[in-house]
PDB file of N, CA and C in Angstrom:
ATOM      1  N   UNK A   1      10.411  33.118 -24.250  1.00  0.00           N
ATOM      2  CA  UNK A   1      10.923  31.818 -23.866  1.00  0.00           C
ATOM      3  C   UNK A   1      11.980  31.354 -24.867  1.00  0.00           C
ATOM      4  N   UNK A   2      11.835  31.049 -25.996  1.00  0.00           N
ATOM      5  CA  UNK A   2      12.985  30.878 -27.162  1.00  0.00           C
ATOM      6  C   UNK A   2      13.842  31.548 -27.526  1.00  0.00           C
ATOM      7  N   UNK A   3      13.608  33.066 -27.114  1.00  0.00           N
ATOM      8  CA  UNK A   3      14.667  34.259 -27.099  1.00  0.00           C
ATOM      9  C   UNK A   3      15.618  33.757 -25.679  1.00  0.00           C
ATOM     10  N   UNK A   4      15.546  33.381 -24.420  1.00  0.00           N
ATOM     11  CA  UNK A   4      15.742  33.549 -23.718  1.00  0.00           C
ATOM     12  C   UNK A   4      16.844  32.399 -23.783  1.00  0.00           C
ATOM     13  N   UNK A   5      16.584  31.527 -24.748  1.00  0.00           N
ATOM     14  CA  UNK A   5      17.699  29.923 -25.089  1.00  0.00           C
ATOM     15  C   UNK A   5      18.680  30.822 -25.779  1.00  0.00           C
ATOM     16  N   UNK A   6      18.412  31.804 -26.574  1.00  0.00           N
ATOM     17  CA  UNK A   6      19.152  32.092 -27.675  1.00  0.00           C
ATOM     18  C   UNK A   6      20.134  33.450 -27.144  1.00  0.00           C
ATOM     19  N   UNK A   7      19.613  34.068 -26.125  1.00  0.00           N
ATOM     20  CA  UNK A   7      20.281  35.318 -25.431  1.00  0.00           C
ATOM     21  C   UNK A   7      21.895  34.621 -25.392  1.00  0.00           C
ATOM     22  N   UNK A   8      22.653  33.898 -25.179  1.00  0.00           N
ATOM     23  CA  UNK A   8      23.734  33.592 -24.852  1.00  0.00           C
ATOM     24  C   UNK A   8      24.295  33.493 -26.236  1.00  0.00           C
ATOM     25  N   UNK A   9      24.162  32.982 -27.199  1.00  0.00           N
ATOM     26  CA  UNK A   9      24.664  32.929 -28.335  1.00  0.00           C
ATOM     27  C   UNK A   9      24.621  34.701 -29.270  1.00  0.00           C
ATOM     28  N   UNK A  10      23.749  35.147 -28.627  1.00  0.00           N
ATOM     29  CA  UNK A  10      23.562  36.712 -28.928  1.00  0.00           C
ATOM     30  C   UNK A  10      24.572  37.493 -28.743  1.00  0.00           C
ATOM     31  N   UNK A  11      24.709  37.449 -27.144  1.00  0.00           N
ATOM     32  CA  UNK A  11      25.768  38.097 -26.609  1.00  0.00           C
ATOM     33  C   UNK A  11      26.888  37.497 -27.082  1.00  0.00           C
ATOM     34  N   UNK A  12      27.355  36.211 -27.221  1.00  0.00           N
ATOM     35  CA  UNK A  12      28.922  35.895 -27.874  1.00  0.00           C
ATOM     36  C   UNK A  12      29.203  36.506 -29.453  1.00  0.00           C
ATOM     37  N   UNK A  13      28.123  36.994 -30.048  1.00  0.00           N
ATOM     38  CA  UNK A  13      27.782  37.718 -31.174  1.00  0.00           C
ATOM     39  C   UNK A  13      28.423  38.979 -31.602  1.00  0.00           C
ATOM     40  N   UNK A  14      27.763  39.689 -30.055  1.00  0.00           N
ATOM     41  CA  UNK A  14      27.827  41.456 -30.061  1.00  0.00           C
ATOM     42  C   UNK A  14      29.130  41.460 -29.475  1.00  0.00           C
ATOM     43  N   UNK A  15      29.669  40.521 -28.288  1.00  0.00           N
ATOM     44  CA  UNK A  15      30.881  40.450 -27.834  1.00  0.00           C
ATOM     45  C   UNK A  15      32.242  40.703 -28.952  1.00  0.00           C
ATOM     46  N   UNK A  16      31.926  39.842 -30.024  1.00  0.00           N
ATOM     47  CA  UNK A  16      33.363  39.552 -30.564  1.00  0.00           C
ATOM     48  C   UNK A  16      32.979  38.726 -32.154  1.00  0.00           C
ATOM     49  N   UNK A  17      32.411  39.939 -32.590  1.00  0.00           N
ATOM     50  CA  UNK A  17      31.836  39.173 -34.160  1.00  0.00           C
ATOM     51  C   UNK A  17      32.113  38.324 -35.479  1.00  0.00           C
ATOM     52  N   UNK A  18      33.848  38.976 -35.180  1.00  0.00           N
ATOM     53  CA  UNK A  18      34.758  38.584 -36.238  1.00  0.00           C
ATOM     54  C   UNK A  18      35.303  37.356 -35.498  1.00  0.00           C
ATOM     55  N   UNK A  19      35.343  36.917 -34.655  1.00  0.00           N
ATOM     56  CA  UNK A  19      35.730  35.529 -33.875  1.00  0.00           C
ATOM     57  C   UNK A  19      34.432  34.476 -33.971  1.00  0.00           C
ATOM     58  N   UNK A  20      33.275  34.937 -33.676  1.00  0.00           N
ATOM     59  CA  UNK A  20      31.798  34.214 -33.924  1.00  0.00           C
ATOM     60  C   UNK A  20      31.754  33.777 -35.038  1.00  0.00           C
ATOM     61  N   UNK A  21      31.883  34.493 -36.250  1.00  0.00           N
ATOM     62  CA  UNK A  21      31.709  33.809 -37.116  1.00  0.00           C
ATOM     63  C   UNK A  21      32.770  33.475 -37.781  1.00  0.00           C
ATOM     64  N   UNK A  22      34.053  33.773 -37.302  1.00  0.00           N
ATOM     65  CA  UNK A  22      35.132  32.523 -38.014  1.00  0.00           C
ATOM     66  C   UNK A  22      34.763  30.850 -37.231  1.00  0.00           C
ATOM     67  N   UNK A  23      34.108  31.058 -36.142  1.00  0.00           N
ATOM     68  CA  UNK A  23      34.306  29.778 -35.506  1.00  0.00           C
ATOM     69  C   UNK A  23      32.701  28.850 -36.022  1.00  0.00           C
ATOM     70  N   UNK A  24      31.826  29.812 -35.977  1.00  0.00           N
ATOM     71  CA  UNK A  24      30.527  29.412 -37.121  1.00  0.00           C
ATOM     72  C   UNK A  24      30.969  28.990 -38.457  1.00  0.00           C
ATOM     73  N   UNK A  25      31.671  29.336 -39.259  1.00  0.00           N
ATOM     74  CA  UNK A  25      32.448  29.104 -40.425  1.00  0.00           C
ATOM     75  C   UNK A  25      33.147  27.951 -40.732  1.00  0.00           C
ATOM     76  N   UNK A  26      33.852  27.412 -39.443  1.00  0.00           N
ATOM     77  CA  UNK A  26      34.778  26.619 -39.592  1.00  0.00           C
ATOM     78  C   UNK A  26      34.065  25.288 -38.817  1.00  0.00           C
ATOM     79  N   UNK A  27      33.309  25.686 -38.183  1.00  0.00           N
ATOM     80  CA  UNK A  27      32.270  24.740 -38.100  1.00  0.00           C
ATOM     81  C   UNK A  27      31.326  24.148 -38.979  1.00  0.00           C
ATOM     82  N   UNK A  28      30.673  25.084 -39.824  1.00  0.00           N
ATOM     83  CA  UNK A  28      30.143  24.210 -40.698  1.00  0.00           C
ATOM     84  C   UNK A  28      30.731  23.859 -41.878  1.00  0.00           C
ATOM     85  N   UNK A  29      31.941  24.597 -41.963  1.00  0.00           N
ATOM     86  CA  UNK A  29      32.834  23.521 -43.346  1.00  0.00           C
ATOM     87  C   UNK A  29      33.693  22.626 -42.719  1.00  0.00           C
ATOM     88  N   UNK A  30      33.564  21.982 -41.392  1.00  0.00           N
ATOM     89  CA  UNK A  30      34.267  20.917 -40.920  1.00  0.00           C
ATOM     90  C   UNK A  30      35.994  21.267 -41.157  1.00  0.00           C
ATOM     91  N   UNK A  31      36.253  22.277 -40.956  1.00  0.00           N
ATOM     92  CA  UNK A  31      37.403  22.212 -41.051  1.00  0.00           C
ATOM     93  C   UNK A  31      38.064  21.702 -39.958  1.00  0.00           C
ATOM     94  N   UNK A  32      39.528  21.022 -40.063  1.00  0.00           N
ATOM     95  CA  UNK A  32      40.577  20.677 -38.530  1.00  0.00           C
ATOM     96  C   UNK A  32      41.485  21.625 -38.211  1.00  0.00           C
ATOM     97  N   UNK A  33      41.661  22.120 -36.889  1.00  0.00           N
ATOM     98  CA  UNK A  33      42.386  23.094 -36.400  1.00  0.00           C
ATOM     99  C   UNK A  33      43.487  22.274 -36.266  1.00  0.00           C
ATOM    100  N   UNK A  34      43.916  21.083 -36.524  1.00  0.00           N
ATOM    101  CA  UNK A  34      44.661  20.563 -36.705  1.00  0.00           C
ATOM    102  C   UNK A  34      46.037  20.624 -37.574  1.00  0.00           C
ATOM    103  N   UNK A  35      45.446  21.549 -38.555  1.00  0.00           N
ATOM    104  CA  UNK A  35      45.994  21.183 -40.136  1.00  0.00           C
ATOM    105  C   UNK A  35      46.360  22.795 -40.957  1.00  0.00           C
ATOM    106  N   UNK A  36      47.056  22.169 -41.403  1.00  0.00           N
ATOM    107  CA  UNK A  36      47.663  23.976 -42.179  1.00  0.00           C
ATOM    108  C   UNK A  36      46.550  23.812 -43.105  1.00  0.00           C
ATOM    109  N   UNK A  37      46.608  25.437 -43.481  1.00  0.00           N
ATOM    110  CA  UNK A  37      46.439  26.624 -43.003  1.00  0.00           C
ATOM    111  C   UNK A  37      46.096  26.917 -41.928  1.00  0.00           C
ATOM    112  N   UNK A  38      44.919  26.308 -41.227  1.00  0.00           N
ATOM    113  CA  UNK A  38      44.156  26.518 -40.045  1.00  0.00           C
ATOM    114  C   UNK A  38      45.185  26.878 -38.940  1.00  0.00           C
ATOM    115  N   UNK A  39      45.897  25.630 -38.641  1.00  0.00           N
ATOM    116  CA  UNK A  39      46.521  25.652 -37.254  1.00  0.00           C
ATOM    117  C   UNK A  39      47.473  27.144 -37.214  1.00  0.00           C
ATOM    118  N   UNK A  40      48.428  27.328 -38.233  1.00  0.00           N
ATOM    119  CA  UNK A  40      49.145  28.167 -38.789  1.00  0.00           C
ATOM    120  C   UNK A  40      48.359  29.777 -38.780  1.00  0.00           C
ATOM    121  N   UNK A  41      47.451  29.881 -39.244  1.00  0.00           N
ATOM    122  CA  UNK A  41      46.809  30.974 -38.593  1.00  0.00           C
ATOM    123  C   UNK A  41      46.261  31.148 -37.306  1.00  0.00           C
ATOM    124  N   UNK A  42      45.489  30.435 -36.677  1.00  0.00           N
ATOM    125  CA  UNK A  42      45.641  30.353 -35.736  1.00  0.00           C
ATOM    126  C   UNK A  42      46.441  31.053 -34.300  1.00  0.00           C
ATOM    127  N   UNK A  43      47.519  30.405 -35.086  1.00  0.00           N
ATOM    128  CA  UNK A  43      49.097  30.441 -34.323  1.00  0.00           C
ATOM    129  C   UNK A  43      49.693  31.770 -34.550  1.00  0.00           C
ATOM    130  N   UNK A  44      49.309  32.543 -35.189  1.00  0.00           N
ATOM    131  CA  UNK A  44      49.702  33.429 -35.823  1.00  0.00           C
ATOM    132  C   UNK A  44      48.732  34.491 -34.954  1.00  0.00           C
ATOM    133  N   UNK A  45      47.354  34.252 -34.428  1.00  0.00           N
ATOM    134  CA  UNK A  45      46.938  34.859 -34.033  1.00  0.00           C
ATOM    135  C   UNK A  45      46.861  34.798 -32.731  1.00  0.00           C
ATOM    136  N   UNK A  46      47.977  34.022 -31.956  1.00  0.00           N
ATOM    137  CA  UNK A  46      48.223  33.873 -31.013  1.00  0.00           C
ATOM    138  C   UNK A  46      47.610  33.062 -29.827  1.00  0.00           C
ATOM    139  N   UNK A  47      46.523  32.103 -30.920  1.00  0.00           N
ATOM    140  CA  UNK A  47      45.738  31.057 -30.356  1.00  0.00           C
ATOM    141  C   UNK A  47      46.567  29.916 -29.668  1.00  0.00           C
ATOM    142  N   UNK A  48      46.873  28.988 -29.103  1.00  0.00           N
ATOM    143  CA  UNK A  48      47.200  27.526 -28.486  1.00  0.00           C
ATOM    144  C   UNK A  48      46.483  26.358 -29.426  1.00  0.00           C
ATOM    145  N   UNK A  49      47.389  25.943 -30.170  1.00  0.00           N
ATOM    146  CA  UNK A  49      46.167  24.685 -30.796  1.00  0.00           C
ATOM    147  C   UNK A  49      46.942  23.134 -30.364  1.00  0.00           C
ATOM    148  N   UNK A  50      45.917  22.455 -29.058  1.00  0.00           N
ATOM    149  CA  UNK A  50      46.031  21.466 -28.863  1.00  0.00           C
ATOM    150  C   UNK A  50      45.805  20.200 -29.421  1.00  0.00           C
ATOM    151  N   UNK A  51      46.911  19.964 -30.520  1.00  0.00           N
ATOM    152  CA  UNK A  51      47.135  18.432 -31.214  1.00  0.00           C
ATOM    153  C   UNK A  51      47.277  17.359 -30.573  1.00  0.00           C
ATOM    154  N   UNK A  52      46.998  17.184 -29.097  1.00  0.00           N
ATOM    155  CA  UNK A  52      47.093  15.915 -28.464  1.00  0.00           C
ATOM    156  C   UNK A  52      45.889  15.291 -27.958  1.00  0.00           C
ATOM    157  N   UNK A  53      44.713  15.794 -28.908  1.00  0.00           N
ATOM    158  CA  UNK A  53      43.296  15.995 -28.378  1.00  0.00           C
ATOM    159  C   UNK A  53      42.664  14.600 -29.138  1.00  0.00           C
ATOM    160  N   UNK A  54      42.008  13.423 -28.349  1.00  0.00           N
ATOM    161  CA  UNK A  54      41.426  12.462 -28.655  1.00  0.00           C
ATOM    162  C   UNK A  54      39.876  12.654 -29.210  1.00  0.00           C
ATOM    163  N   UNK A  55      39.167  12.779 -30.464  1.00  0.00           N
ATOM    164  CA  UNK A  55      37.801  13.047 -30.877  1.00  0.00           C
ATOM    165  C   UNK A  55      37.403  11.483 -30.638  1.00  0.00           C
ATOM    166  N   UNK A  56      37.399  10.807 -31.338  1.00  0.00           N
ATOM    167  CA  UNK A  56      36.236   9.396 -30.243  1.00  0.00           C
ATOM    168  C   UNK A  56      37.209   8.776 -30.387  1.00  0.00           C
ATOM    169  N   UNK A  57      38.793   8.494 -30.140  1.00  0.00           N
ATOM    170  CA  UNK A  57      39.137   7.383 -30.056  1.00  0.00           C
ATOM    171  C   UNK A  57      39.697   7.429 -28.707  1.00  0.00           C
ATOM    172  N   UNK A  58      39.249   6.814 -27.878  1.00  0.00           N
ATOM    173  CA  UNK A  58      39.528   6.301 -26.155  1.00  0.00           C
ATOM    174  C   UNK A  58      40.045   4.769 -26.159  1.00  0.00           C
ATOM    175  N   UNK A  59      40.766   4.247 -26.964  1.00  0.00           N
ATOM    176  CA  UNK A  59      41.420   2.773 -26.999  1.00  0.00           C
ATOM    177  C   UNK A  59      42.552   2.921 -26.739  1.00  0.00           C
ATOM    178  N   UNK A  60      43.158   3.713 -26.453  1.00  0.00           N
ATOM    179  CA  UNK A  60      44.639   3.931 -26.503  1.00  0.00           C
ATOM    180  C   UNK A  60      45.889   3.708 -27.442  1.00  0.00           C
ATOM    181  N   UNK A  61      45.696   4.436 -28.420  1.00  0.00           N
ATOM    182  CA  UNK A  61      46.524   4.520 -29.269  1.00  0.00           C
ATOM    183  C   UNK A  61      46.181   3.539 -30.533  1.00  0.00           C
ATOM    184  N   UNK A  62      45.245   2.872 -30.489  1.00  0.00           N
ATOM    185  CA  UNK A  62      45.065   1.785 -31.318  1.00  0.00           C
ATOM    186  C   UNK A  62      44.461   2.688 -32.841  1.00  0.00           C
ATOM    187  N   UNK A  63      44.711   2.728 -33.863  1.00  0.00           N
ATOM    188  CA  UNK A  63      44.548   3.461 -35.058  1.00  0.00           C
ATOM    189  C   UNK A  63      43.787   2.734 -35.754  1.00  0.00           C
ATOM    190  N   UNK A  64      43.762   1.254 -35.839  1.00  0.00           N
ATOM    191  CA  UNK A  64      42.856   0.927 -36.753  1.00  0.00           C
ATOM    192  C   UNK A  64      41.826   0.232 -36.394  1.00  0.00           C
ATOM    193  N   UNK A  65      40.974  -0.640 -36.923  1.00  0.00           N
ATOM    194  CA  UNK A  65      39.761  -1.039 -36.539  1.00  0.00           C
ATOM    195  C   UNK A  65      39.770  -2.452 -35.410  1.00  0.00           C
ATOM    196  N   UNK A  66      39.617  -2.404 -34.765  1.00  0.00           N
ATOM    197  CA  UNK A  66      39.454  -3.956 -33.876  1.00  0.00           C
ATOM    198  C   UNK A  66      38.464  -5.081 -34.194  1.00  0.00           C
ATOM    199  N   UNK A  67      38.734  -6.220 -33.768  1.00  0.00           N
ATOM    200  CA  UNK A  67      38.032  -7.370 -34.509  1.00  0.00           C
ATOM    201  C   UNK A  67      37.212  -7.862 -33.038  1.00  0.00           C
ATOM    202  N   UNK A  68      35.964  -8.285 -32.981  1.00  0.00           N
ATOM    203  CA  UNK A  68      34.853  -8.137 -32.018  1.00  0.00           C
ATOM    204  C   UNK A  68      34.588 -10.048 -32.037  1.00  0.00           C
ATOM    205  N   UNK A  69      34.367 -10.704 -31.415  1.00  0.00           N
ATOM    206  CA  UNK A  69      33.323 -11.815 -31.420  1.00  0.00           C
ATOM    207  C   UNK A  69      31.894 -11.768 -30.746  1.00  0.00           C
ATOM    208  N   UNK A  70      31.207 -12.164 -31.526  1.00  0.00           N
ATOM    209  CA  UNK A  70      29.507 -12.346 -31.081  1.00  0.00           C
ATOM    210  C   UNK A  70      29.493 -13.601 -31.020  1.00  0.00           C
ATOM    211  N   UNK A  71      29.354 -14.298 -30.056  1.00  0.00           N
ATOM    212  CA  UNK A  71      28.252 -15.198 -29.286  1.00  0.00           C
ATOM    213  C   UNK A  71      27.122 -15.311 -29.877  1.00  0.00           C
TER     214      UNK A  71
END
């Protein structure tokens, strides 16, 4: 049963190892594909790195913090 959660992450493993764990890697040191070196290799390896990509900001363009009233 717990093997059977984990079979998919297995196979992306045996698939393509040296890609698994650059992307395991860069995951847990938080790196941004955003940002040189990263993007730049990347690019180099003939990846697409989409810089027009919103992580939680859905306000539209607004960059800094907004001011709220409570009732």
């Amino acid at each position: 049963m717990f093997l059977d959660e984990l079979s998919p992450l297995f196979n992306e493993l045996m698939q393509s190892p040296v890609a698994f764990m650059g992307g395991l890697a860069s995951g847990l040191l938080r790196l941004n594909l955003d940002q040189d070196p990263v993007k730049s290799w990347l690019e180099k390896q003939g990846a697409t790195v989409d810089s027009n990509h919103d992580d939680n900001n859905s306000s539209g363009g607004s960059s800094g913090p907004t001011s709220i009233s409570i009732d």
